[in-house]
PDB file of N, CA and C in Angstrom:
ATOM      1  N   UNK A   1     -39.472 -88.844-124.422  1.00  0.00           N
ATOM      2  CA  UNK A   1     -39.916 -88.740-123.047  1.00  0.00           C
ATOM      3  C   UNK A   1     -39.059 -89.606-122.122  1.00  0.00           C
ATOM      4  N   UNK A   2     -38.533 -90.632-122.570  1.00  0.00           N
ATOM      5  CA  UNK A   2     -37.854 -91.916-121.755  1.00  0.00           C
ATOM      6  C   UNK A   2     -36.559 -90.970-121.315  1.00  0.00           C
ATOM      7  N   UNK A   3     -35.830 -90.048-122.362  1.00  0.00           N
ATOM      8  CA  UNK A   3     -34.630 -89.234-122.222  1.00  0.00           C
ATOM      9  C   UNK A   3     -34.857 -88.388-121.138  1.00  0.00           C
ATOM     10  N   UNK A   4     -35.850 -88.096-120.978  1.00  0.00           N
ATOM     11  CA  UNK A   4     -36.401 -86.628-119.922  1.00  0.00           C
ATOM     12  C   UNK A   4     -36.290 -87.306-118.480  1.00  0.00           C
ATOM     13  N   UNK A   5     -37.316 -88.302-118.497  1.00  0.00           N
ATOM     14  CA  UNK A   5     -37.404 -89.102-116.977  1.00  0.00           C
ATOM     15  C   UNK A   5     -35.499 -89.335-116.964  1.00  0.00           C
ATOM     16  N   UNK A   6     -34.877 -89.712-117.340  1.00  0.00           N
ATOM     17  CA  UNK A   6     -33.667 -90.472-117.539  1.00  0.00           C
ATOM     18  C   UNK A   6     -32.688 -89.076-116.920  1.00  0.00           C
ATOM     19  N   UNK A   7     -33.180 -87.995-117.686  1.00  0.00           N
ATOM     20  CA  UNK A   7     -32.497 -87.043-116.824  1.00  0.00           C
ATOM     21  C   UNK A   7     -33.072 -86.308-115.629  1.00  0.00           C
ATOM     22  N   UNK A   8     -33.766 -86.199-115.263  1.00  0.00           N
ATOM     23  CA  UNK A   8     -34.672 -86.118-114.195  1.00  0.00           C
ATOM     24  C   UNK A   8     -34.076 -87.487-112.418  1.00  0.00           C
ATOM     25  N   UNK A   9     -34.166 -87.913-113.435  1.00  0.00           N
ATOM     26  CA  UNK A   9     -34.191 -89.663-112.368  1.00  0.00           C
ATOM     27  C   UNK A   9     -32.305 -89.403-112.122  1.00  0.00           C
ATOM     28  N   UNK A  10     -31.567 -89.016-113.215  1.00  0.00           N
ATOM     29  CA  UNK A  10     -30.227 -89.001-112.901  1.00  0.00           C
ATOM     30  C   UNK A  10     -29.734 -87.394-111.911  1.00  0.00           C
ATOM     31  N   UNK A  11     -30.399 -86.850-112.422  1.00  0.00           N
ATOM     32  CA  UNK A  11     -30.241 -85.174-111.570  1.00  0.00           C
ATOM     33  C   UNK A  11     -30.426 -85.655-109.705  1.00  0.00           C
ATOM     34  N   UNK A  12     -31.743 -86.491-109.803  1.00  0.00           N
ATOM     35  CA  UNK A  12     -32.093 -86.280-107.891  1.00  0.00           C
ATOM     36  C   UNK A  12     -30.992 -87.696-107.795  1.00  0.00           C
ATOM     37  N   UNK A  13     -31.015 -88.104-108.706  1.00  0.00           N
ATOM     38  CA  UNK A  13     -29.979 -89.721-107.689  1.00  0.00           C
ATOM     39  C   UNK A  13     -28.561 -88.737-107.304  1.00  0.00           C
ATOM     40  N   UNK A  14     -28.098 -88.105-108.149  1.00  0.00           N
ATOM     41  CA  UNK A  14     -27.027 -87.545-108.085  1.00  0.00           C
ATOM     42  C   UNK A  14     -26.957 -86.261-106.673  1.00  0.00           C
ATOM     43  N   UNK A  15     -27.895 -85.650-106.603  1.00  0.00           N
ATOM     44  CA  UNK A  15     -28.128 -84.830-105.870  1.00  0.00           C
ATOM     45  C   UNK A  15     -28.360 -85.346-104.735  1.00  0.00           C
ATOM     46  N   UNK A  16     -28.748 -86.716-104.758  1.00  0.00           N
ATOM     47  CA  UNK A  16     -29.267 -86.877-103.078  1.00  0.00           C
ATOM     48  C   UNK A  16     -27.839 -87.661-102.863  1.00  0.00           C
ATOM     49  N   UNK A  17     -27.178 -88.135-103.443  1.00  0.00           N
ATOM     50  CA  UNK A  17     -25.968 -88.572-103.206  1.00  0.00           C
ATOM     51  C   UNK A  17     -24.859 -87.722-102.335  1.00  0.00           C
ATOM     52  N   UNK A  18     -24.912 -86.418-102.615  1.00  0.00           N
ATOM     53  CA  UNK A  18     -24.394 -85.852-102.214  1.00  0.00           C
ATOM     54  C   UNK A  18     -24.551 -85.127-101.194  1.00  0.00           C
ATOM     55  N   UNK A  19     -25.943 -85.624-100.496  1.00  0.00           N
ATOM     56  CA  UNK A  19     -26.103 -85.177 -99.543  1.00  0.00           C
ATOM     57  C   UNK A  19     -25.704 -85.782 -97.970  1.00  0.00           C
ATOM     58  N   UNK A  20     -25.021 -85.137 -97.196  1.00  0.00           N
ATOM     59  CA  UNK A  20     -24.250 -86.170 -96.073  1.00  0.00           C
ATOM     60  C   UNK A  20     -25.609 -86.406 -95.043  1.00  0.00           C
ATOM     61  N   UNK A  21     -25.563 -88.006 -94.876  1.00  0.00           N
ATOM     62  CA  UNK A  21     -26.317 -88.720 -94.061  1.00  0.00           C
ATOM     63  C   UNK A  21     -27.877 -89.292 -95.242  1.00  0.00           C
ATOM     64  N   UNK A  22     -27.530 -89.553 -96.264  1.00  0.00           N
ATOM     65  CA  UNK A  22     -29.238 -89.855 -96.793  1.00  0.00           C
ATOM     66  C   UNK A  22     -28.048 -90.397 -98.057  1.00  0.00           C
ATOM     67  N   UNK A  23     -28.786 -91.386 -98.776  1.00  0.00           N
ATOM     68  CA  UNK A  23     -28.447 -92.154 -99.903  1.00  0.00           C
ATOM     69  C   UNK A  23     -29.285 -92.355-100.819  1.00  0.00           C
ATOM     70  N   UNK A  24     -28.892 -93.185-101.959  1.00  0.00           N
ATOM     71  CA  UNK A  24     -29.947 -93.728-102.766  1.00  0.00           C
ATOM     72  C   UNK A  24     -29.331 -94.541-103.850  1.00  0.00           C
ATOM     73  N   UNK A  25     -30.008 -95.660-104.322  1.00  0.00           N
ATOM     74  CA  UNK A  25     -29.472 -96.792-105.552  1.00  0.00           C
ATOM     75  C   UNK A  25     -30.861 -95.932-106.599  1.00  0.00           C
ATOM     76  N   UNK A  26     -29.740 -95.987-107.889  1.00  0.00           N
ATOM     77  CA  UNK A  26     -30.358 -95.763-109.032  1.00  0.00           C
ATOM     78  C   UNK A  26     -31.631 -96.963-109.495  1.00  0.00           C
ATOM     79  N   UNK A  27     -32.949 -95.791-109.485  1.00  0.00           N
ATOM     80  CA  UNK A  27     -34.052 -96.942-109.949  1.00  0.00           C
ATOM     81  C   UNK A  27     -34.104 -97.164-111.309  1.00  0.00           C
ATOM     82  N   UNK A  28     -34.129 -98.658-111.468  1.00  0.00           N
ATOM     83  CA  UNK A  28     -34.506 -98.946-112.928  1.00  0.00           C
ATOM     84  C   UNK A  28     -35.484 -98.889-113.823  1.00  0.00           C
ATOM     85  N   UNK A  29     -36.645 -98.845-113.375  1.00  0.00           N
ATOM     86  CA  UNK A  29     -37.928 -99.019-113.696  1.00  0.00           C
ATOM     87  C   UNK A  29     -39.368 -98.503-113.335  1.00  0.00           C
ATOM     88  N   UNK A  30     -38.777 -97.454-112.553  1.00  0.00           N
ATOM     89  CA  UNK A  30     -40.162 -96.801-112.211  1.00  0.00           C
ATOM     90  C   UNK A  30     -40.230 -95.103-111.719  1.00  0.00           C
ATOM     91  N   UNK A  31     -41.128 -94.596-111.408  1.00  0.00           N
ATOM     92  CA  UNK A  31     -40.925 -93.089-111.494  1.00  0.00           C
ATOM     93  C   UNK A  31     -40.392 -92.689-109.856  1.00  0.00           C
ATOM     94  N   UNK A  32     -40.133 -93.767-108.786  1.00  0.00           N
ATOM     95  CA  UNK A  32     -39.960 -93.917-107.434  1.00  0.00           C
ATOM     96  C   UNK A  32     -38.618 -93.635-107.049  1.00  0.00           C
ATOM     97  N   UNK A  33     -37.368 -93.201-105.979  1.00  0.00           N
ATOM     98  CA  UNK A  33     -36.221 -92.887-105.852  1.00  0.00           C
ATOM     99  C   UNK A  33     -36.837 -93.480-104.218  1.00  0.00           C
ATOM    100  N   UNK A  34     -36.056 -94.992-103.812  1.00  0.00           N
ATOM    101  CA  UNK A  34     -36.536 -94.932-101.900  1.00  0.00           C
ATOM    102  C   UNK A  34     -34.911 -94.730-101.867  1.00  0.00           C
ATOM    103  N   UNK A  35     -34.779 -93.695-100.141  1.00  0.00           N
ATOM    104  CA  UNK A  35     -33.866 -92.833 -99.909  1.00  0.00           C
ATOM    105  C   UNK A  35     -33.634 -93.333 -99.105  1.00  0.00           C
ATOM    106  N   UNK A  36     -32.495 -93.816 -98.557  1.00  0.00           N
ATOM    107  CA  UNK A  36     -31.924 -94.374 -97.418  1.00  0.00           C
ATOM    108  C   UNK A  36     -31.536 -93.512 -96.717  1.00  0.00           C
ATOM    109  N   UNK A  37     -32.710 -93.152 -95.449  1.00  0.00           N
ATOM    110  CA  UNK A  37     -32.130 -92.093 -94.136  1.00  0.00           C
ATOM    111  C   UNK A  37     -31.643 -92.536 -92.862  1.00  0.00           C
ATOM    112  N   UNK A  38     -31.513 -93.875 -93.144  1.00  0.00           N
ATOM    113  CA  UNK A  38     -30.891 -94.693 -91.705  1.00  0.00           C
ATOM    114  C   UNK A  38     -30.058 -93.922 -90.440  1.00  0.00           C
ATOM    115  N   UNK A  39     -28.993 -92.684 -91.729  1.00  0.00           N
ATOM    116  CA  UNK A  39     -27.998 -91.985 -90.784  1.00  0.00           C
ATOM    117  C   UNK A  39     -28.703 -91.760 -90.230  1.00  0.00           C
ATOM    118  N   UNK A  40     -29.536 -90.891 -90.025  1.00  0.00           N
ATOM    119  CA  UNK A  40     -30.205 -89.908 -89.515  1.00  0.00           C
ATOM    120  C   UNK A  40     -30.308 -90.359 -88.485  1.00  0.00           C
ATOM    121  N   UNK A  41     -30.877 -91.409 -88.296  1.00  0.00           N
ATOM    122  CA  UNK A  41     -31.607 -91.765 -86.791  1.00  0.00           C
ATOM    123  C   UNK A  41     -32.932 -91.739 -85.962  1.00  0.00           C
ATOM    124  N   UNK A  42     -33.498 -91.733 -87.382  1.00  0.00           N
ATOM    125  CA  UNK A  42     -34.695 -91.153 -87.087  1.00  0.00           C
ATOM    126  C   UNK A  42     -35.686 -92.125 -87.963  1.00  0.00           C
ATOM    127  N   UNK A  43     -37.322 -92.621 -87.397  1.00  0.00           N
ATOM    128  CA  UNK A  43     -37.917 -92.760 -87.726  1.00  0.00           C
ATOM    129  C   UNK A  43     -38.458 -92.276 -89.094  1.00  0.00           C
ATOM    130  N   UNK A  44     -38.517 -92.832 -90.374  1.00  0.00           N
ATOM    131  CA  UNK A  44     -39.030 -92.280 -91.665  1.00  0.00           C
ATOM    132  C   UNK A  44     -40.205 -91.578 -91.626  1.00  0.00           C
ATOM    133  N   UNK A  45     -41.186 -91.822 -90.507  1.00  0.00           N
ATOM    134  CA  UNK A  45     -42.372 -91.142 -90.734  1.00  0.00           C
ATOM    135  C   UNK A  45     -42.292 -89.205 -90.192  1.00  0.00           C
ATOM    136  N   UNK A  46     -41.274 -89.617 -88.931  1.00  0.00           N
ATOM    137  CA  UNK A  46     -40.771 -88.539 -88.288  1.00  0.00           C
ATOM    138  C   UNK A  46     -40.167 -87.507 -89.188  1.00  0.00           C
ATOM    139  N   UNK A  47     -39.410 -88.097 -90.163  1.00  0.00           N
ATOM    140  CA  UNK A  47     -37.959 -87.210 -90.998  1.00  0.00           C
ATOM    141  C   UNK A  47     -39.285 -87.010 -92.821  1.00  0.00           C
ATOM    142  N   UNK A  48     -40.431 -87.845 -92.816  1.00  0.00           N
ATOM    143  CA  UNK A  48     -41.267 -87.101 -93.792  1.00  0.00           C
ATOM    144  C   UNK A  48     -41.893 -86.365 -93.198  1.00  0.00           C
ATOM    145  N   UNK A  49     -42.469 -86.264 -91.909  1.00  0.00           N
ATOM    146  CA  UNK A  49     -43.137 -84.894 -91.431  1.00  0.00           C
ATOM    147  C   UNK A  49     -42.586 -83.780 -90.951  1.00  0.00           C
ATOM    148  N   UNK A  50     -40.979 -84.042 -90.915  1.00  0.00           N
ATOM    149  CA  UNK A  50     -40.573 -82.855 -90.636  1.00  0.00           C
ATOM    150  C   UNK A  50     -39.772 -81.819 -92.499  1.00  0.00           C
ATOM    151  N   UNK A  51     -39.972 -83.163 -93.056  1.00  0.00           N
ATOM    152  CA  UNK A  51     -39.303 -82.323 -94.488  1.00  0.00           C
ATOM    153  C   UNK A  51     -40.864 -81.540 -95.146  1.00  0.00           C
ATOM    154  N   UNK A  52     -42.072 -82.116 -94.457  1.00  0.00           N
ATOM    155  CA  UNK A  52     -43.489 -81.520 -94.992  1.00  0.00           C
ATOM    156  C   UNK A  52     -43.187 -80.132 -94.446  1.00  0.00           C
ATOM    157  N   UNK A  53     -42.694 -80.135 -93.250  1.00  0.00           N
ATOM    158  CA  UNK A  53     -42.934 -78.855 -92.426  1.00  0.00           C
ATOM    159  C   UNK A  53     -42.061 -77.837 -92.382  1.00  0.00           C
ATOM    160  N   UNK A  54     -40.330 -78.603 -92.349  1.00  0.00           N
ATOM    161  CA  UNK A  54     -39.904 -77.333 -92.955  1.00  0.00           C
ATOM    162  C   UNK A  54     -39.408 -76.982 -94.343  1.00  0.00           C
ATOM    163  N   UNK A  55     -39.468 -77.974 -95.370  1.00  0.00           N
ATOM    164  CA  UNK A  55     -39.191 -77.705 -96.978  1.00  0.00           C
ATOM    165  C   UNK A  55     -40.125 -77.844 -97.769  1.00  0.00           C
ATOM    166  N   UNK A  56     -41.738 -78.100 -96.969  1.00  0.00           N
ATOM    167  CA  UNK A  56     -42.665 -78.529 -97.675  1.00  0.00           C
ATOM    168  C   UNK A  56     -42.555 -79.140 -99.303  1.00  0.00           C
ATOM    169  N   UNK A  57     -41.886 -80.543 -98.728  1.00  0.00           N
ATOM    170  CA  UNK A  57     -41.743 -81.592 -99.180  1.00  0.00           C
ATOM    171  C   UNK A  57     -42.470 -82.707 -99.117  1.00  0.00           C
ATOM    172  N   UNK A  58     -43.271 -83.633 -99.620  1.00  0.00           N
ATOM    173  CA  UNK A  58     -43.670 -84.595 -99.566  1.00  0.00           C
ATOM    174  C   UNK A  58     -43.233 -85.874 -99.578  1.00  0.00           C
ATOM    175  N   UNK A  59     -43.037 -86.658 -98.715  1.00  0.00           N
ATOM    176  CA  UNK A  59     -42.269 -87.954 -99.322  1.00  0.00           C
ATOM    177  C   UNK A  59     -43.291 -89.037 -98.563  1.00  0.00           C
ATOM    178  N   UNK A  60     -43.489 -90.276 -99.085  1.00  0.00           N
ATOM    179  CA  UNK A  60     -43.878 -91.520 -98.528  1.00  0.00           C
ATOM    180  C   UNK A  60     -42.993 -92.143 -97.472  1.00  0.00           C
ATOM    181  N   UNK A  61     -43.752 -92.061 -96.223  1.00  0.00           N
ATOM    182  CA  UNK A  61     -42.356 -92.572 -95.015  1.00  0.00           C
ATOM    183  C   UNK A  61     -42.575 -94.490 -95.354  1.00  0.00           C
ATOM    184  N   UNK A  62     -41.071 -94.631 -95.627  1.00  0.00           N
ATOM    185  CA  UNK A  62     -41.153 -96.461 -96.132  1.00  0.00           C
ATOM    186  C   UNK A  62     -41.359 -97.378 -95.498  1.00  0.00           C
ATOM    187  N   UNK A  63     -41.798 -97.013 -93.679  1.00  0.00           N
ATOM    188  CA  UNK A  63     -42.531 -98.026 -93.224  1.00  0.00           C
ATOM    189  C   UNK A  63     -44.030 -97.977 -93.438  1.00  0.00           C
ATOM    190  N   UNK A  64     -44.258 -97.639 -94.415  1.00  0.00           N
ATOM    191  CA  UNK A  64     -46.133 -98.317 -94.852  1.00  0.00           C
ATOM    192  C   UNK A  64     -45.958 -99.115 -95.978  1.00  0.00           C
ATOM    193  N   UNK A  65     -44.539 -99.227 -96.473  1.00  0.00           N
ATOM    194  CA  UNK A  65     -44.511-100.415 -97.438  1.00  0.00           C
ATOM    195  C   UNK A  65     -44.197-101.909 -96.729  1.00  0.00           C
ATOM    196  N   UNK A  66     -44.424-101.690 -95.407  1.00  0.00           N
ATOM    197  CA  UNK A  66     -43.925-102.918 -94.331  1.00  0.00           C
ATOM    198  C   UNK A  66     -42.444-102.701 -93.502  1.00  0.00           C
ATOM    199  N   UNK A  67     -41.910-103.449 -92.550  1.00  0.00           N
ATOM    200  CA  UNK A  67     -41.292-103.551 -91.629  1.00  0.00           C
ATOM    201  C   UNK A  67     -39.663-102.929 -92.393  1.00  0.00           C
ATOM    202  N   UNK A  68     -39.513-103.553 -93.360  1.00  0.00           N
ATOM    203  CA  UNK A  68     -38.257-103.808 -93.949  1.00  0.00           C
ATOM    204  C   UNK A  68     -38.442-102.169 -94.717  1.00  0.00           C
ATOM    205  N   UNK A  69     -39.075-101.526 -94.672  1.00  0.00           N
ATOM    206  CA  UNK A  69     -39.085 -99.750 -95.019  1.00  0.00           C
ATOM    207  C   UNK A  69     -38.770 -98.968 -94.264  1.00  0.00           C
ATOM    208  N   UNK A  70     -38.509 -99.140 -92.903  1.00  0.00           N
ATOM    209  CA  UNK A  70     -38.291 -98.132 -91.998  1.00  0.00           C
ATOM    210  C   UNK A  70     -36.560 -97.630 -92.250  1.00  0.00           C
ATOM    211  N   UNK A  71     -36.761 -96.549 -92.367  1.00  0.00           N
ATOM    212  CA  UNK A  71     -35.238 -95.989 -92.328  1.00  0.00           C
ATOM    213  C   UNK A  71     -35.316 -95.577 -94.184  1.00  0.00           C
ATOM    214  N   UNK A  72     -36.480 -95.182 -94.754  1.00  0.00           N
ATOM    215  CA  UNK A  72     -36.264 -94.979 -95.741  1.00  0.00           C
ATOM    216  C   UNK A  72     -37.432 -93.881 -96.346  1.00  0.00           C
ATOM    217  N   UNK A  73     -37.354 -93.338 -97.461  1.00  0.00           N
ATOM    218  CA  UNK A  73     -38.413 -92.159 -97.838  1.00  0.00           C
ATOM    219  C   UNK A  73     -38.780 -92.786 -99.376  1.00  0.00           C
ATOM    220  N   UNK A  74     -39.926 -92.413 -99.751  1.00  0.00           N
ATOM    221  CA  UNK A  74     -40.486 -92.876-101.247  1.00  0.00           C
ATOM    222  C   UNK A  74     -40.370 -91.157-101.935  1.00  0.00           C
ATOM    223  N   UNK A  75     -39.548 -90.921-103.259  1.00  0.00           N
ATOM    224  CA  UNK A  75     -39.677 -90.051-103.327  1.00  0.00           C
ATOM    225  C   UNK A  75     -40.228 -89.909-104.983  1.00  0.00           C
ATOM    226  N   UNK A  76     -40.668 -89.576-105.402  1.00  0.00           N
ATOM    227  CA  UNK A  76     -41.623 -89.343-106.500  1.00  0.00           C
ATOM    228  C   UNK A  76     -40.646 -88.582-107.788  1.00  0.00           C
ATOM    229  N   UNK A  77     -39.856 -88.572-109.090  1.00  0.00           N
ATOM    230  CA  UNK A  77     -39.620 -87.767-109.932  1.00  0.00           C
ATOM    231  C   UNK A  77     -39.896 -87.594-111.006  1.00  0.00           C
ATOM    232  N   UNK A  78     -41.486 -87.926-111.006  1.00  0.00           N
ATOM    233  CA  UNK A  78     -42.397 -87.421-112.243  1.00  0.00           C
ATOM    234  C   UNK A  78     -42.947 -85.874-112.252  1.00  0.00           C
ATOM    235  N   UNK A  79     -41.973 -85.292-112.133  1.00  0.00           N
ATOM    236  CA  UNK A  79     -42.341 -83.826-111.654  1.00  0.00           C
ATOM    237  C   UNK A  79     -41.253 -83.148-112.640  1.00  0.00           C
ATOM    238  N   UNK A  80     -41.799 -81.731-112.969  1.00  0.00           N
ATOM    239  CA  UNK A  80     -40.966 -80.906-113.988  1.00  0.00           C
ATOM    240  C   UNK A  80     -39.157 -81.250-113.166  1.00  0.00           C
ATOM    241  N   UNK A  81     -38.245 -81.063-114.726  1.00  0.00           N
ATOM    242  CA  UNK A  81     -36.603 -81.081-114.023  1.00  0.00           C
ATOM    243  C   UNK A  81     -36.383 -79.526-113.022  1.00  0.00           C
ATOM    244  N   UNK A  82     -36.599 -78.469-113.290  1.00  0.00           N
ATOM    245  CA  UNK A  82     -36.642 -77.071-112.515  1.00  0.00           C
ATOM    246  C   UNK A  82     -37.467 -77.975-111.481  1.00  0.00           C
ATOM    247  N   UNK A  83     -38.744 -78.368-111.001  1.00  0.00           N
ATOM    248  CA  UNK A  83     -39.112 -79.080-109.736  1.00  0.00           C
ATOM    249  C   UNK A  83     -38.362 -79.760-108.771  1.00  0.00           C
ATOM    250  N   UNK A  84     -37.573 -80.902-109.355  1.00  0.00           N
ATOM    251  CA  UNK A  84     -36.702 -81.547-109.093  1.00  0.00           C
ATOM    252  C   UNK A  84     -35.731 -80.924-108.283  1.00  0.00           C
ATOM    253  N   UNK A  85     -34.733 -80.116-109.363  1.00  0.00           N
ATOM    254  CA  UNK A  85     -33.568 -79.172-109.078  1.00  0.00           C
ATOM    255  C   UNK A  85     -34.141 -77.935-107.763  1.00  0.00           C
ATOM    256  N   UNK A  86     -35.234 -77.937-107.573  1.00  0.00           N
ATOM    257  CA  UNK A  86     -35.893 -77.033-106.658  1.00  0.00           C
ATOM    258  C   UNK A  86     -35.914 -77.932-105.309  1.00  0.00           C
ATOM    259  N   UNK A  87     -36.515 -79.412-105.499  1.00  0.00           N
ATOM    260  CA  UNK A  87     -36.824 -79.740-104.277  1.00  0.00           C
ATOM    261  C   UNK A  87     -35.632 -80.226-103.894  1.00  0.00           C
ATOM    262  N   UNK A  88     -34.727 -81.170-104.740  1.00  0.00           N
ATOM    263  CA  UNK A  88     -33.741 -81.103-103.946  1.00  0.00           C
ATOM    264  C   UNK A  88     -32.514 -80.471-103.336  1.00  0.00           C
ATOM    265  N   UNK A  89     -32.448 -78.932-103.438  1.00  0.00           N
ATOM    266  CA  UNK A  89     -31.933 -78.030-102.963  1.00  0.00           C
ATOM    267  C   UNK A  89     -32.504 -78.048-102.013  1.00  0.00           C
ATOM    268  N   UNK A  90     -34.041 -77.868-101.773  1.00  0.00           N
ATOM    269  CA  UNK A  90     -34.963 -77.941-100.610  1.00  0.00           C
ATOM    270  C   UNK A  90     -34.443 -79.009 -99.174  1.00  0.00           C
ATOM    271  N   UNK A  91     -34.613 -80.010 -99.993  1.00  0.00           N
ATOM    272  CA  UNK A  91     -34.072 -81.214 -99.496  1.00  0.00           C
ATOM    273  C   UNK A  91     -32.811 -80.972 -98.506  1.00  0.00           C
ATOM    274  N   UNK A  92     -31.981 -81.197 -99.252  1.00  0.00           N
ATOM    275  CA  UNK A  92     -30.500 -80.931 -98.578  1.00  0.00           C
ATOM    276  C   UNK A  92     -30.109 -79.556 -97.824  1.00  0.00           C
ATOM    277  N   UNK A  93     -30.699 -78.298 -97.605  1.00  0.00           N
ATOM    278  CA  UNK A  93     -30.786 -77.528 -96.750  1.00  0.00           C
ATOM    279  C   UNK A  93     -31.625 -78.029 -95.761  1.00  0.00           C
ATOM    280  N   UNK A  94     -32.566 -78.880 -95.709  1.00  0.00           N
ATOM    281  CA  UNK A  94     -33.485 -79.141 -94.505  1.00  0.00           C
ATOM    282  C   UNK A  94     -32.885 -80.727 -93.623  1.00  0.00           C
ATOM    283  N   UNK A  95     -32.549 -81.013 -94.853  1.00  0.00           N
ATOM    284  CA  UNK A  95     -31.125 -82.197 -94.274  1.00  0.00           C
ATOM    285  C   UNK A  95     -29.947 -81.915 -93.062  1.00  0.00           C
ATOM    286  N   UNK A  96     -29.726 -80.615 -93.798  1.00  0.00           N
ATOM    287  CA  UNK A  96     -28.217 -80.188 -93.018  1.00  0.00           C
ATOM    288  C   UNK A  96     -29.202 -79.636 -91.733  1.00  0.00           C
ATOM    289  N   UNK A  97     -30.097 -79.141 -91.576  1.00  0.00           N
ATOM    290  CA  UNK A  97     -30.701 -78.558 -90.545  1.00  0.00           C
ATOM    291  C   UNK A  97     -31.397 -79.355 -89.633  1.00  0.00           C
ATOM    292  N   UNK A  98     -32.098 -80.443 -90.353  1.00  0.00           N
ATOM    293  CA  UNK A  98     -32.388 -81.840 -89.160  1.00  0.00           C
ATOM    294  C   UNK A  98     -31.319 -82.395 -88.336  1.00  0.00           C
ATOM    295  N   UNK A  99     -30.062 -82.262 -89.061  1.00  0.00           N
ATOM    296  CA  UNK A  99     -28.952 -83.030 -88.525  1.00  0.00           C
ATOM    297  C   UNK A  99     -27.820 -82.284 -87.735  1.00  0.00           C
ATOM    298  N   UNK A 100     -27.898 -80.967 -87.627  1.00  0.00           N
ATOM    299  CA  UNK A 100     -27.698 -79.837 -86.964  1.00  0.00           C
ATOM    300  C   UNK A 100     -28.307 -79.174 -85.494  1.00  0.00           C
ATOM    301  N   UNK A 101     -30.017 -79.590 -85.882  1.00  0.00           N
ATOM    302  CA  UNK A 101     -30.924 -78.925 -84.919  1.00  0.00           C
ATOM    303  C   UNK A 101     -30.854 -79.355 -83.903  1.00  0.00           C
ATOM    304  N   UNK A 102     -30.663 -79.079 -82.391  1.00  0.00           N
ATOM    305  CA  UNK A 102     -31.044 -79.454 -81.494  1.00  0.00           C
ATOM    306  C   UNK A 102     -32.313 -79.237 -80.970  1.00  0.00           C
ATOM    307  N   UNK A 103     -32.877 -78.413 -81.463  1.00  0.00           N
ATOM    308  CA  UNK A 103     -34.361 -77.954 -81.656  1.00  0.00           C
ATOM    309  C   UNK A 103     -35.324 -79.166 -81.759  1.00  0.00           C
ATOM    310  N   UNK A 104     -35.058 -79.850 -82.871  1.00  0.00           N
ATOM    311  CA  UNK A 104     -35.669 -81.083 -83.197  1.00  0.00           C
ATOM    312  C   UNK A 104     -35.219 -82.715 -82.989  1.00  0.00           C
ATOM    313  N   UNK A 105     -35.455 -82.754 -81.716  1.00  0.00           N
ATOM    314  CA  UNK A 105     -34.154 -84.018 -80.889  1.00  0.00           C
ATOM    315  C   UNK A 105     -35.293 -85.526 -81.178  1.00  0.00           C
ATOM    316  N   UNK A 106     -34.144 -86.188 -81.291  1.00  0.00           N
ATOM    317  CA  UNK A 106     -34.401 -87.329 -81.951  1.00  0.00           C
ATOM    318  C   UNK A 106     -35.427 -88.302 -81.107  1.00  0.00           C
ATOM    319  N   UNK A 107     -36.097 -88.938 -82.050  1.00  0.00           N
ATOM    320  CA  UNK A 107     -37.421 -89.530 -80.617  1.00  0.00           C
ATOM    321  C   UNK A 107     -37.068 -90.789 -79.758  1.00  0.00           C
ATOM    322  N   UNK A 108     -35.709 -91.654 -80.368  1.00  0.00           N
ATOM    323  CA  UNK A 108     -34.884 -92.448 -80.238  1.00  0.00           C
ATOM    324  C   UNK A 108     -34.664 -91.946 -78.738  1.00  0.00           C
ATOM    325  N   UNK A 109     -34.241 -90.437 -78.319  1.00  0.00           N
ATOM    326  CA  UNK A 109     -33.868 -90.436 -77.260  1.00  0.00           C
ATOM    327  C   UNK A 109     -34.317 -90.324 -75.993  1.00  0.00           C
TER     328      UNK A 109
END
């Protein structure tokens, strides 16, 4: 089971890596991935309610873990690897489209 999480946990680090404007450090110890969306520009709570709405995605926005969370997402990969490989395709099409949209203008402004 440790092998499974291990590939699971290495599939989304890798995948969100490659996504332009969002990051992430490999977690050591727990089933959690926090995502650095700083590029973005956008409030974490803002950029989890808009990945609910258009990739119906779930993520924890990282300012409710306190001050020093903002600019970041809690993302969960105790979920099947096909889940994974699903959401973060999800992910990174709704990425390129937050950061594209003028539709959805930043609250910053």
């Amino acid at each position: 089971m440790v092998r499974e999480y291990q590939r699971r946990r290495d599939y989304a680090v890798g995948a969100i890596n490659r996504i332009k404007g969002i990051s992430c450090l490999c977690p050591k110890g727990a089933f959690y991935i926090f995502i650095n969306i700083k590029k973005l520009g956008r409030p974490s709570a803002e950029v989890a309610e808009y990945l609910l709405n258009e990739a119906k995605l779930a993520f924890v926005p990282g300012d409710v873990f306190g001050p020093e969370g903002e600019g970041y997402l809690r993302m969960s990969f105790a979920n099947s690897y096909e889940n994974i490989v699903e959401g973060c395709g999800r992910l990174k099409r709704a990425v390129e489209k937050l950061s594209s949209d003028s539709i959805y203008p930043s609250s910053k402004q």
